[in-house]
Every structure is written in structure tokens, then in C-alpha cells.
PDB file of N, CA and C in Angstrom:
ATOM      1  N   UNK A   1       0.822  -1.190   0.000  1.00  0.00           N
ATOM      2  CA  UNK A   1       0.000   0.000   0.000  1.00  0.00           C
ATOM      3  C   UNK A   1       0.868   1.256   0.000  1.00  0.00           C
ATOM      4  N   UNK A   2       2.126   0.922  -0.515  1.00  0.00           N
ATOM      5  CA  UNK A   2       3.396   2.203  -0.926  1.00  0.00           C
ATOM      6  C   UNK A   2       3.076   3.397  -1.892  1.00  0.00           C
ATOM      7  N   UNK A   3       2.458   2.683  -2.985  1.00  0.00           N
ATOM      8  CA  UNK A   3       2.095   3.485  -4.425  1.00  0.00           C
ATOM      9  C   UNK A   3       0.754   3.588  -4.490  1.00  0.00           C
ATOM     10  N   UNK A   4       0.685   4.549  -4.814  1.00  0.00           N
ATOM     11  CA  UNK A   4      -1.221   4.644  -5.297  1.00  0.00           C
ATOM     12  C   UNK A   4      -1.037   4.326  -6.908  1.00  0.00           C
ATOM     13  N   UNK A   5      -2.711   4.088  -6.935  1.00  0.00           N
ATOM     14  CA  UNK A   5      -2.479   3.057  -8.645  1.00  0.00           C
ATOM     15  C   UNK A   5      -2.493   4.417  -9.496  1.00  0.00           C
ATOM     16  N   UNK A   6      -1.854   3.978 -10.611  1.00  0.00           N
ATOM     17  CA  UNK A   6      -1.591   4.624 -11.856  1.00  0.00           C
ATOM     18  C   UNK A   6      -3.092   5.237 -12.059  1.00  0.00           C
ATOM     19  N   UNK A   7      -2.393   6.595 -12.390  1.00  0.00           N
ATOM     20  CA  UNK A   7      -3.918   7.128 -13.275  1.00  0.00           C
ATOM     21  C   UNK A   7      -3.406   7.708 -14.513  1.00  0.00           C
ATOM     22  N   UNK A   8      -4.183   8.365 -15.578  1.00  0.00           N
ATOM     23  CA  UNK A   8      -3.845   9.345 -16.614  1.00  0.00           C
ATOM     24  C   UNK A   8      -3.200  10.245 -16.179  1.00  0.00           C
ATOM     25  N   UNK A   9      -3.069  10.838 -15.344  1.00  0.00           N
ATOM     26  CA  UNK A   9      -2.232  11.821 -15.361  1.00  0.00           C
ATOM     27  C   UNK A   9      -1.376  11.005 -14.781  1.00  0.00           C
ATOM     28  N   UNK A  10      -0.773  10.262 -14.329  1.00  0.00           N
ATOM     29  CA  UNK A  10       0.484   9.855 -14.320  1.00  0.00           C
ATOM     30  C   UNK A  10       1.445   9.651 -15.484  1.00  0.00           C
ATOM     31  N   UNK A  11       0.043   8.929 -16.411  1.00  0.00           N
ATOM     32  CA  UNK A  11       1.198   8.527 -17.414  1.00  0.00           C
ATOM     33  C   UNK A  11       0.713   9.642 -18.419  1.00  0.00           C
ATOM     34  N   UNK A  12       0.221  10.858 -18.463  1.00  0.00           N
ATOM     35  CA  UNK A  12       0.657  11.785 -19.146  1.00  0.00           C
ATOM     36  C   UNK A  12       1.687  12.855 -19.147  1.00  0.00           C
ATOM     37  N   UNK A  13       2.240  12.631 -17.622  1.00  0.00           N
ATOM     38  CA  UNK A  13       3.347  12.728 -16.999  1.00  0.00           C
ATOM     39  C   UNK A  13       4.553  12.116 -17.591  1.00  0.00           C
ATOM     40  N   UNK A  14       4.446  11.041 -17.920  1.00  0.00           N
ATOM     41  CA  UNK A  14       5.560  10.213 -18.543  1.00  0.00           C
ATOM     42  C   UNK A  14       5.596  10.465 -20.050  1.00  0.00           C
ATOM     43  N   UNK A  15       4.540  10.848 -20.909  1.00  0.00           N
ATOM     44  CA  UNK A  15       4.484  11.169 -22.092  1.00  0.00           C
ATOM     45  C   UNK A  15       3.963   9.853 -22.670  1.00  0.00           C
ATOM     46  N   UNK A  16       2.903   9.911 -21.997  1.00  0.00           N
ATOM     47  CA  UNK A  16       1.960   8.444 -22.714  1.00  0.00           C
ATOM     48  C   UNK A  16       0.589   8.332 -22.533  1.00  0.00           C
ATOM     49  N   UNK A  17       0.562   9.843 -22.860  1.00  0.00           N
ATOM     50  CA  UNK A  17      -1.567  10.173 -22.683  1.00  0.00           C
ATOM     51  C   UNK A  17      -2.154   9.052 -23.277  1.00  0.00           C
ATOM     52  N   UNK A  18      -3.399   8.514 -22.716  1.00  0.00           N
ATOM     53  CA  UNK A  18      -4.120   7.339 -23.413  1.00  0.00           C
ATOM     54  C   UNK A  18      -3.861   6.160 -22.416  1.00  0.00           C
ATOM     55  N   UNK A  19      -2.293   5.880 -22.413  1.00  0.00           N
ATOM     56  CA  UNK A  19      -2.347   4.670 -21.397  1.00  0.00           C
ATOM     57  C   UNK A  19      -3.230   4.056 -20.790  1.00  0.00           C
ATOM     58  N   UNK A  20      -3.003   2.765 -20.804  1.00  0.00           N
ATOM     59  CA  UNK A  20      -4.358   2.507 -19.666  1.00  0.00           C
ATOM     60  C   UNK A  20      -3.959   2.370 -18.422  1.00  0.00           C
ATOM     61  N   UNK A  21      -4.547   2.583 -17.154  1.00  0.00           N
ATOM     62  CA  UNK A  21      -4.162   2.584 -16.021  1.00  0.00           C
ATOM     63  C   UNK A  21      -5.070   1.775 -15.129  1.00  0.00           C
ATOM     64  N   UNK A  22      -4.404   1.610 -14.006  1.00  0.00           N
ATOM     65  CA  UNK A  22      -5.584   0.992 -12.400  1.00  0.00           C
ATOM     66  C   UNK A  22      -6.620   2.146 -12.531  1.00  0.00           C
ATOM     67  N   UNK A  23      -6.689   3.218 -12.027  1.00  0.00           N
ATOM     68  CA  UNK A  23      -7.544   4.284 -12.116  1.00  0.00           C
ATOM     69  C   UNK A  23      -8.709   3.785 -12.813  1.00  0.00           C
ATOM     70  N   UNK A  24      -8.200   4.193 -14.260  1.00  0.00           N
ATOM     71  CA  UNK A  24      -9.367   4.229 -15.131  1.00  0.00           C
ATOM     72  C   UNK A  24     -10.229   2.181 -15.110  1.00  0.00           C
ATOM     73  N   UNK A  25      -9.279   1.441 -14.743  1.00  0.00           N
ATOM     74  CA  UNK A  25      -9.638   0.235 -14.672  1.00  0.00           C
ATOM     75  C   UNK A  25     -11.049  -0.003 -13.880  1.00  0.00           C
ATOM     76  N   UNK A  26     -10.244   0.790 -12.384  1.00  0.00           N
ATOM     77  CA  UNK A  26     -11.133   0.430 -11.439  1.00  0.00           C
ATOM     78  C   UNK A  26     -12.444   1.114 -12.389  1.00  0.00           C
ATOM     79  N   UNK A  27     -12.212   2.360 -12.714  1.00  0.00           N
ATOM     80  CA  UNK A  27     -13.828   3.147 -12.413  1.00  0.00           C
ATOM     81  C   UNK A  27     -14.662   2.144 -14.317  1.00  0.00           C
ATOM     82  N   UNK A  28     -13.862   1.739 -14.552  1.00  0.00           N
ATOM     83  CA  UNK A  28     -14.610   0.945 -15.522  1.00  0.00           C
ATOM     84  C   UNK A  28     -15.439  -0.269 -15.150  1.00  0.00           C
ATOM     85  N   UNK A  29     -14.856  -1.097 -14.374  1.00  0.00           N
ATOM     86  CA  UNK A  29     -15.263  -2.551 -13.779  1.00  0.00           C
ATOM     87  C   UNK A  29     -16.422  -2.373 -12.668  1.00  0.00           C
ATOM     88  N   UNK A  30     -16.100  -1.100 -11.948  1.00  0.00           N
ATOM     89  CA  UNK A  30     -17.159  -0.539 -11.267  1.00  0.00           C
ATOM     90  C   UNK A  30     -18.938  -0.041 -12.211  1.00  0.00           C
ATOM     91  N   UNK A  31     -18.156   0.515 -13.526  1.00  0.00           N
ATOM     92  CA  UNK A  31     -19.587   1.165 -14.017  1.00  0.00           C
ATOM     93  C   UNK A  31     -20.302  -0.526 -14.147  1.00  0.00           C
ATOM     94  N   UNK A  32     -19.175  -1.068 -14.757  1.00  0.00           N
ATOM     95  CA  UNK A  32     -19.440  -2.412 -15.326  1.00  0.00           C
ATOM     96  C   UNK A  32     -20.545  -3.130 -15.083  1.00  0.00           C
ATOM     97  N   UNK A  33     -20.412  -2.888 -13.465  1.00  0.00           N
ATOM     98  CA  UNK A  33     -21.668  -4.160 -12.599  1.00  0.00           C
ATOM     99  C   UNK A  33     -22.704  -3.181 -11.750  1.00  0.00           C
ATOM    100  N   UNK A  34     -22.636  -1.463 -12.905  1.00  0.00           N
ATOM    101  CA  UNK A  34     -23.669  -0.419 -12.304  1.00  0.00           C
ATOM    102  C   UNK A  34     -23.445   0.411 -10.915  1.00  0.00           C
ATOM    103  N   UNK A  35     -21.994   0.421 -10.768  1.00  0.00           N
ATOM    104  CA  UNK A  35     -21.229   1.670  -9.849  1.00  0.00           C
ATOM    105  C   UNK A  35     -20.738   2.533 -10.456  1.00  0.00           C
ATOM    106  N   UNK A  36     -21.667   3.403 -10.363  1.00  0.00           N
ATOM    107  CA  UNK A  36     -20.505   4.825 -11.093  1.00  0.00           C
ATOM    108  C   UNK A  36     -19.495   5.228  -9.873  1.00  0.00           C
ATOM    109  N   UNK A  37     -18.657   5.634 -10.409  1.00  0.00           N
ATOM    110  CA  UNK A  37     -17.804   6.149  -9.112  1.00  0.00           C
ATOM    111  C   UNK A  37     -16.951   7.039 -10.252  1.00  0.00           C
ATOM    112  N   UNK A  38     -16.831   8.130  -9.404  1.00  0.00           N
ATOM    113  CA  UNK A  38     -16.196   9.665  -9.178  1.00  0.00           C
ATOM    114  C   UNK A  38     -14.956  10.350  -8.443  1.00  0.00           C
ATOM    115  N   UNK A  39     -15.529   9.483  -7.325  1.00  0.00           N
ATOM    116  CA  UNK A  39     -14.088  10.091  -6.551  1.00  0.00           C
ATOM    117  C   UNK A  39     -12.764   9.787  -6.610  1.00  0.00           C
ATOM    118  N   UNK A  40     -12.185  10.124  -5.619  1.00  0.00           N
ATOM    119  CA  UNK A  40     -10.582   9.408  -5.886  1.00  0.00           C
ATOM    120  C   UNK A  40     -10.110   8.409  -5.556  1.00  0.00           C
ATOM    121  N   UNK A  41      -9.298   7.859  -6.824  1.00  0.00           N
ATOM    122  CA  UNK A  41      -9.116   6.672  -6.817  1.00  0.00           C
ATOM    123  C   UNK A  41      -8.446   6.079  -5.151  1.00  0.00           C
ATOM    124  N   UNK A  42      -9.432   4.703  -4.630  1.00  0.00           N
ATOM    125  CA  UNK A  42      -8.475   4.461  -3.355  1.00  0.00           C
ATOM    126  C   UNK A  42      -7.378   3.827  -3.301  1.00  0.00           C
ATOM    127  N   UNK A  43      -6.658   4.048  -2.154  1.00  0.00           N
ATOM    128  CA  UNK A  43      -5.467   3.252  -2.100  1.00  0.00           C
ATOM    129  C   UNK A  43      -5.294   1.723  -2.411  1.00  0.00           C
ATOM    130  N   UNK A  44      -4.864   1.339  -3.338  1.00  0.00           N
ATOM    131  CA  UNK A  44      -4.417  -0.249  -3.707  1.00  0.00           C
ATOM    132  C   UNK A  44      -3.716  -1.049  -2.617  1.00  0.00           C
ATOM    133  N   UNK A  45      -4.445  -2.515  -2.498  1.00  0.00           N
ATOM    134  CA  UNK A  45      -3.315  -3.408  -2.135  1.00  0.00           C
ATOM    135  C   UNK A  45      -2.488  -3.896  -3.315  1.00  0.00           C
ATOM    136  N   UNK A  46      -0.926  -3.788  -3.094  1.00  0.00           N
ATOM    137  CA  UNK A  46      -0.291  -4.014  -4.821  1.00  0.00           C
ATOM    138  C   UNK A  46       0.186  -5.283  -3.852  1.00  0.00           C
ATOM    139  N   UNK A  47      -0.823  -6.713  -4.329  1.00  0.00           N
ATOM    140  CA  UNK A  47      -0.133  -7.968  -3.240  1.00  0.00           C
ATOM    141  C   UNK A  47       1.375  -7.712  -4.127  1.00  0.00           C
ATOM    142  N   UNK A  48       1.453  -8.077  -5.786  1.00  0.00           N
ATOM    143  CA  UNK A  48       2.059  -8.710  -6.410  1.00  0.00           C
ATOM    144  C   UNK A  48       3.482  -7.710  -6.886  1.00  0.00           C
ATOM    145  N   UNK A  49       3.554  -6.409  -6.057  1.00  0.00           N
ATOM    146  CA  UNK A  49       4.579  -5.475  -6.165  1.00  0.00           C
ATOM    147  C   UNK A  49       5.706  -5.717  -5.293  1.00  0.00           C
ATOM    148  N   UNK A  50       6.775  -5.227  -5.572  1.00  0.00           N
ATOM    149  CA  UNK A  50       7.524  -5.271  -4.287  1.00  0.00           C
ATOM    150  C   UNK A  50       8.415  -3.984  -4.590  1.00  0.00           C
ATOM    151  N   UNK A  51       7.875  -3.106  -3.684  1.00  0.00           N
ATOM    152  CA  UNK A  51       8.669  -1.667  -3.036  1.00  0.00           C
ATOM    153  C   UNK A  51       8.963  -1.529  -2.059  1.00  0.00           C
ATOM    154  N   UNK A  52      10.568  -2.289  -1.671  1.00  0.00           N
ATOM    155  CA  UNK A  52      11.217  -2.085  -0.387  1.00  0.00           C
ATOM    156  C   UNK A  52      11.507  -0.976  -0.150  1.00  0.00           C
ATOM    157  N   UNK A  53      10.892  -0.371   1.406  1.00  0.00           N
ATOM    158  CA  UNK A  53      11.344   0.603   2.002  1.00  0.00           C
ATOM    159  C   UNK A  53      13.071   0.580   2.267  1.00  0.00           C
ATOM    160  N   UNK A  54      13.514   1.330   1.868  1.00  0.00           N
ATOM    161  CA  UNK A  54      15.147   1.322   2.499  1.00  0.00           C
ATOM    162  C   UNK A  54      15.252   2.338   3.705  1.00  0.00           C
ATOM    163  N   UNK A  55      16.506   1.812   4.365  1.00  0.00           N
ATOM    164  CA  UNK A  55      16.797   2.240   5.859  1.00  0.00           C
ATOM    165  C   UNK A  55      16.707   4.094   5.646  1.00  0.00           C
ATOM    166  N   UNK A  56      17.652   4.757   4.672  1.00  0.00           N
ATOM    167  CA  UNK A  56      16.903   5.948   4.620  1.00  0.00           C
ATOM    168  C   UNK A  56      15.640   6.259   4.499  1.00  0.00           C
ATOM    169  N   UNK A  57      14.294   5.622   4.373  1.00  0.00           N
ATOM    170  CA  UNK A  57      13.482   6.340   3.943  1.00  0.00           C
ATOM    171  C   UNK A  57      12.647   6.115   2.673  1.00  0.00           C
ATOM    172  N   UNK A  58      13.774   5.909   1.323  1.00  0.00           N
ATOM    173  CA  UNK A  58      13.220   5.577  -0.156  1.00  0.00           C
ATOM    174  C   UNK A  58      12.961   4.772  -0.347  1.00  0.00           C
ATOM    175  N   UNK A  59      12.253   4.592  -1.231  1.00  0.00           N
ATOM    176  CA  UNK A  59      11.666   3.134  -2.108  1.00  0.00           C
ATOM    177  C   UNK A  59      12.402   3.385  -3.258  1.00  0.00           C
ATOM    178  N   UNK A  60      12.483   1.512  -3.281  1.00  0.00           N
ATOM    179  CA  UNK A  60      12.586   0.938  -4.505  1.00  0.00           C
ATOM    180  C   UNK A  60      12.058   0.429  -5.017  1.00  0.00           C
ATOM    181  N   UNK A  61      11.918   0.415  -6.353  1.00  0.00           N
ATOM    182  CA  UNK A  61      10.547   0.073  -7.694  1.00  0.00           C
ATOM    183  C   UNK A  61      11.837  -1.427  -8.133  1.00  0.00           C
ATOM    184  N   UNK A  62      11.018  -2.714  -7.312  1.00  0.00           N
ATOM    185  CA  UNK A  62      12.006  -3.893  -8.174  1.00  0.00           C
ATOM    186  C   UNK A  62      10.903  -4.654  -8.715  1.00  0.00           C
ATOM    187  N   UNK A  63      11.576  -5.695  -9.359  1.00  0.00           N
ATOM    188  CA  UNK A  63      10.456  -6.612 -10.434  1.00  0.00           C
ATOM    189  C   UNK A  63       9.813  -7.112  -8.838  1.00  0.00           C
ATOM    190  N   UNK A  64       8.704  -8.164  -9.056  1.00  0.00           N
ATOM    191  CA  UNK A  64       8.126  -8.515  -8.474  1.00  0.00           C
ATOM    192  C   UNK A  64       8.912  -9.944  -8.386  1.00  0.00           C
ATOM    193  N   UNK A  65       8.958 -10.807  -7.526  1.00  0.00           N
ATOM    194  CA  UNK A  65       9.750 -12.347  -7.594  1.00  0.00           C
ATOM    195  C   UNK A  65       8.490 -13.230  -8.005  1.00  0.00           C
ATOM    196  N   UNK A  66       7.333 -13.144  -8.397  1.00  0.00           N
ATOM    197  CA  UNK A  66       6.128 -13.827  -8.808  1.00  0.00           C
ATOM    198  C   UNK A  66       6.830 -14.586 -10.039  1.00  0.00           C
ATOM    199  N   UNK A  67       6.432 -15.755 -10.346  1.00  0.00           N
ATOM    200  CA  UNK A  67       6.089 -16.051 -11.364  1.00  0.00           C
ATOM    201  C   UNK A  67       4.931 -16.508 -12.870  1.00  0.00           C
ATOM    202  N   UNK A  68       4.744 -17.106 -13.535  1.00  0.00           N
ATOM    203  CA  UNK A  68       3.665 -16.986 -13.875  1.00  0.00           C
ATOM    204  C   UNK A  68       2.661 -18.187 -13.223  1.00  0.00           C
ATOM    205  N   UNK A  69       1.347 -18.151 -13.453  1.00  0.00           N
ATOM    206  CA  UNK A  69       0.445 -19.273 -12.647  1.00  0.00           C
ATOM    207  C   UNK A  69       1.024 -18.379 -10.882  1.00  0.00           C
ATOM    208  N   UNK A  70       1.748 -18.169 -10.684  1.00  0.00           N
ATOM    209  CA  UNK A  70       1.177 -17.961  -8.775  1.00  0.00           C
ATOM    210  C   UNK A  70      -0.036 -16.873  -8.663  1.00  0.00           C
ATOM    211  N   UNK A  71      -0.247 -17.066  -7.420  1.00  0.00           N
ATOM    212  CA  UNK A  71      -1.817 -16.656  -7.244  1.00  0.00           C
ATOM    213  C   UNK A  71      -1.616 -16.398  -5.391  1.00  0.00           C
ATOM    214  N   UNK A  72      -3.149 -15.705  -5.061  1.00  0.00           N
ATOM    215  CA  UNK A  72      -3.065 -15.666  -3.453  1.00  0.00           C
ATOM    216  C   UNK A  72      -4.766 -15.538  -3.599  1.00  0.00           C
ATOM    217  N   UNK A  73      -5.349 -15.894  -2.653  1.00  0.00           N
ATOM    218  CA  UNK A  73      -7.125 -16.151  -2.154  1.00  0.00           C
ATOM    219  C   UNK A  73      -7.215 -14.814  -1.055  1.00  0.00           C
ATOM    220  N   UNK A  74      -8.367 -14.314  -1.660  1.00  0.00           N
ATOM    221  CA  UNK A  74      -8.786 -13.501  -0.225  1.00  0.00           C
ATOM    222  C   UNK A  74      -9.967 -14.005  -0.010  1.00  0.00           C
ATOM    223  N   UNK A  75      -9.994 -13.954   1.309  1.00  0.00           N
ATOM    224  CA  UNK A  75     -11.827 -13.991   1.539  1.00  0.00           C
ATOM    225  C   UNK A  75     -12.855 -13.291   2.291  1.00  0.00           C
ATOM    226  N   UNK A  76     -13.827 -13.314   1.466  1.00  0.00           N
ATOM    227  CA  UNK A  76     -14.883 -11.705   1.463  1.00  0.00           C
ATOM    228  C   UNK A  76     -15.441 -12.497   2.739  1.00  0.00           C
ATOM    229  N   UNK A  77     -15.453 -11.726   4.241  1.00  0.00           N
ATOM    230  CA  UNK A  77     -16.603 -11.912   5.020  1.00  0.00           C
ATOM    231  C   UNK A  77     -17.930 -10.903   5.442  1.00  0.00           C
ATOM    232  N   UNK A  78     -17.983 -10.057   3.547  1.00  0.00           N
ATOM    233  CA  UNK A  78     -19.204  -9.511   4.125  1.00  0.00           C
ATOM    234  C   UNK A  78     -19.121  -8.879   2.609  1.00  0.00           C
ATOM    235  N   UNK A  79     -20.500  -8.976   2.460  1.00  0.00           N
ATOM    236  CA  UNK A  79     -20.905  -8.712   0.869  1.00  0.00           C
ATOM    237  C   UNK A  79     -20.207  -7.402   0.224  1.00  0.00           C
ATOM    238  N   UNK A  80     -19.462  -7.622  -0.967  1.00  0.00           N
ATOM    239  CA  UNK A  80     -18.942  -6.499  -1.485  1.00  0.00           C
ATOM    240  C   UNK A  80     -18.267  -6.602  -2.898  1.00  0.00           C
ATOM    241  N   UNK A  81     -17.927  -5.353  -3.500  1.00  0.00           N
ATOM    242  CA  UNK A  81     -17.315  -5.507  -4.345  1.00  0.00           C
ATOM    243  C   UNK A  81     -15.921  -5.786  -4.761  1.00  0.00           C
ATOM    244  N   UNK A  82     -15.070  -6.150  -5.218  1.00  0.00           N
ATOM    245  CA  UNK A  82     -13.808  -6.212  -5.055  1.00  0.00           C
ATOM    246  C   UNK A  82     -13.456  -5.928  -6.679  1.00  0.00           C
ATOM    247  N   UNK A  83     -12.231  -5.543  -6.880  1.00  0.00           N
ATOM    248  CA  UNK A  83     -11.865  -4.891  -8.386  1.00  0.00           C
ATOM    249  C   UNK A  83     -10.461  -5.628  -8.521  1.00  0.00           C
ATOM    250  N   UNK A  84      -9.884  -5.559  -9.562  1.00  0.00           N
ATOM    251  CA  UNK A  84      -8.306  -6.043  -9.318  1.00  0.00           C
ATOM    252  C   UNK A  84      -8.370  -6.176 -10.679  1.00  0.00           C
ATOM    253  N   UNK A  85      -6.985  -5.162 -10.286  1.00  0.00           N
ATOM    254  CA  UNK A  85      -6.421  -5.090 -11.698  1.00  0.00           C
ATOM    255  C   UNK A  85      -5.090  -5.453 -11.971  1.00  0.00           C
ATOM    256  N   UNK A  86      -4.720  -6.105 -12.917  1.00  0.00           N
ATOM    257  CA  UNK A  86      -3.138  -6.244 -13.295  1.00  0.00           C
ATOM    258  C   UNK A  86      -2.406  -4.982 -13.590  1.00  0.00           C
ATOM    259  N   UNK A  87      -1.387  -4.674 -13.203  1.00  0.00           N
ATOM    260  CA  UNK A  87      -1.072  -3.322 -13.270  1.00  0.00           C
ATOM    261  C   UNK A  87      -0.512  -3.480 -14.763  1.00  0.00           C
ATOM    262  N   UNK A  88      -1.070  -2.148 -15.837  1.00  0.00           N
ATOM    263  CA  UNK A  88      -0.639  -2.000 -17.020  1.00  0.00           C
ATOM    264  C   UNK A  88       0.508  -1.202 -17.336  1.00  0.00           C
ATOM    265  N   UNK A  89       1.652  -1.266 -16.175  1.00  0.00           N
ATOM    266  CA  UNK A  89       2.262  -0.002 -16.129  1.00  0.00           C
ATOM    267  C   UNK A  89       4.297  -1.132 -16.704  1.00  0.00           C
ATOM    268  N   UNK A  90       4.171  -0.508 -17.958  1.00  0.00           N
ATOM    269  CA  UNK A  90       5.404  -0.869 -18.634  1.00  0.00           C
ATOM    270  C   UNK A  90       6.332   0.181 -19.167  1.00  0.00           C
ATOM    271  N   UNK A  91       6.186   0.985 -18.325  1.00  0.00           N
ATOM    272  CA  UNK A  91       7.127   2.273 -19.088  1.00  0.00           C
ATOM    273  C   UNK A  91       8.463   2.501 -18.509  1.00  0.00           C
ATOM    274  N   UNK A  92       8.146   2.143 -16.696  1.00  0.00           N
ATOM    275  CA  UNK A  92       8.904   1.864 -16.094  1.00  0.00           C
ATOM    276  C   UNK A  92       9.486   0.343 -15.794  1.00  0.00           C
ATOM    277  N   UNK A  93      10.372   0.120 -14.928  1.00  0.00           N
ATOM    278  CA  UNK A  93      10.754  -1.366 -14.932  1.00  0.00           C
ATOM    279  C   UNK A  93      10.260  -2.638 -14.082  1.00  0.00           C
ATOM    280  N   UNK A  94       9.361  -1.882 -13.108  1.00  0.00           N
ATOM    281  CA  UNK A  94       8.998  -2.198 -11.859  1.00  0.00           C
ATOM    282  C   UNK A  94       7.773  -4.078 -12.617  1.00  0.00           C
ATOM    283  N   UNK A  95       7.483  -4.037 -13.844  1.00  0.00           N
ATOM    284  CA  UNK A  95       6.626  -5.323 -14.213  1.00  0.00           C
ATOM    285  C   UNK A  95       7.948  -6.051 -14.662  1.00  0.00           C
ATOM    286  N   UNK A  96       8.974  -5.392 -14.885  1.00  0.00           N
ATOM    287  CA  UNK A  96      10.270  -6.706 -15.423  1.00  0.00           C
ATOM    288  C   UNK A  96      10.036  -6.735 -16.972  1.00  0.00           C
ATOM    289  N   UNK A  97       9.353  -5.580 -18.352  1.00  0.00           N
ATOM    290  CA  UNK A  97       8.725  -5.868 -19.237  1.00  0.00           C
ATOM    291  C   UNK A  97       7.609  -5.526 -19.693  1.00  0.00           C
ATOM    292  N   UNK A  98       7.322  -6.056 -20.738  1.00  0.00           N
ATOM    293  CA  UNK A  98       5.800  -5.796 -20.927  1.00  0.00           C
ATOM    294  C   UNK A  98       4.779  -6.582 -20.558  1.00  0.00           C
ATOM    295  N   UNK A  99       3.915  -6.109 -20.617  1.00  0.00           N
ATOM    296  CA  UNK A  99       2.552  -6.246 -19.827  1.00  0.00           C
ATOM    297  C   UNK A  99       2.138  -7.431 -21.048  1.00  0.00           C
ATOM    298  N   UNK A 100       1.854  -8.864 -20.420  1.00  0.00           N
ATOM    299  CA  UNK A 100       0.708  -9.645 -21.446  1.00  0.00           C
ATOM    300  C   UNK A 100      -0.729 -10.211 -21.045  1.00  0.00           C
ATOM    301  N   UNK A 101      -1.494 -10.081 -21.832  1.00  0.00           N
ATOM    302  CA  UNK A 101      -2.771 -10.474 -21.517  1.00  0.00           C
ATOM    303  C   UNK A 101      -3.234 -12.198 -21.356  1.00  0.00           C
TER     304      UNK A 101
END
């Protein structure tokens, strides 16, 4: 819960207006099943990130040690929505690559 998820203006920041992002993900998957949502985007659990805090203070953006097929279960004990998105973010190095579907 280090990074907040990518939005458009992040990556129009980077020089990649259009991108797709968590942001726009979430508020899509939300209209999807008849949630509009507006506000700001909330803070992500990124299970599948890894941004070690270092002893000064900074983070580091490293690949993730996942491989492909691993997985983790949550479980809902009370009716709700849940969203999850694969992060589409390949500009930087932090996916190890590009993003595949």
C-alpha cells in the first residue's frame, strides 16, 4: 500500500496520454456491474509489487519475484465488491517488461 495506482495523469506525466491505467480500470469494472464512481481513486493493495522501504526512507521500484500461474485467495466476510487489476504499467521497470494479456 506504498504506491497509489496509476492514473492518466500519471502517465501523461511520462508522455503516454491514453495509457491505460488501475484508475481508469477500477472506475470501468465498477460502471461495469452499475457503480458509477467519481471520486478518488483508493489506495491499492499491490499484493504482487515489491517496493522495499530502504533504511533511509526511499523506495525501490524492483520486479516482483512472482512467477507466472502464482496466485493468493482472499476472503470476502461480508458482501462487497472487489476490483483487481493487473497493473498495465510498462514504461517503467517495476513489471520486469511488458505487460501480457
Amino acid at each position: 500500500m506504498l504506491i497509489a495506482a496509476c492514473d492518466p495523469e500519471r502517465y501523461a506525466a511520462l508522455g503516454a496520454a491514453g495509457h491505460r491505467s488501475c484508475a481508469e480500470n477500477l472506475r470501468e469494472a465498477l460502471a461495469a456491474v452499475g457503480h458509477a464512481y467519481a471520486g478518488p481513486t483508493p489506495q491499492p493493495i499491490n499484493v504482487f509489487m515489491r517496493i522495499p522501504v530502504e533504511p533511509d526512507g526511499q523506495l525501490r521500484w524492483l520486479a516482483a519475484p512472482t512467477a507466472p500461474g502464482d496466485s493468493i485467495t482472499f476472503e470476502a466476510v461480508l458482501d462487497c465488491t472487489v476490483v483487481v487489476s493487473a497493473c498495465p504499467q510498462d514504461i517503467v521497470g517495476i513489471n520486469a517488461g511488458p505487460c501480457h494479456r
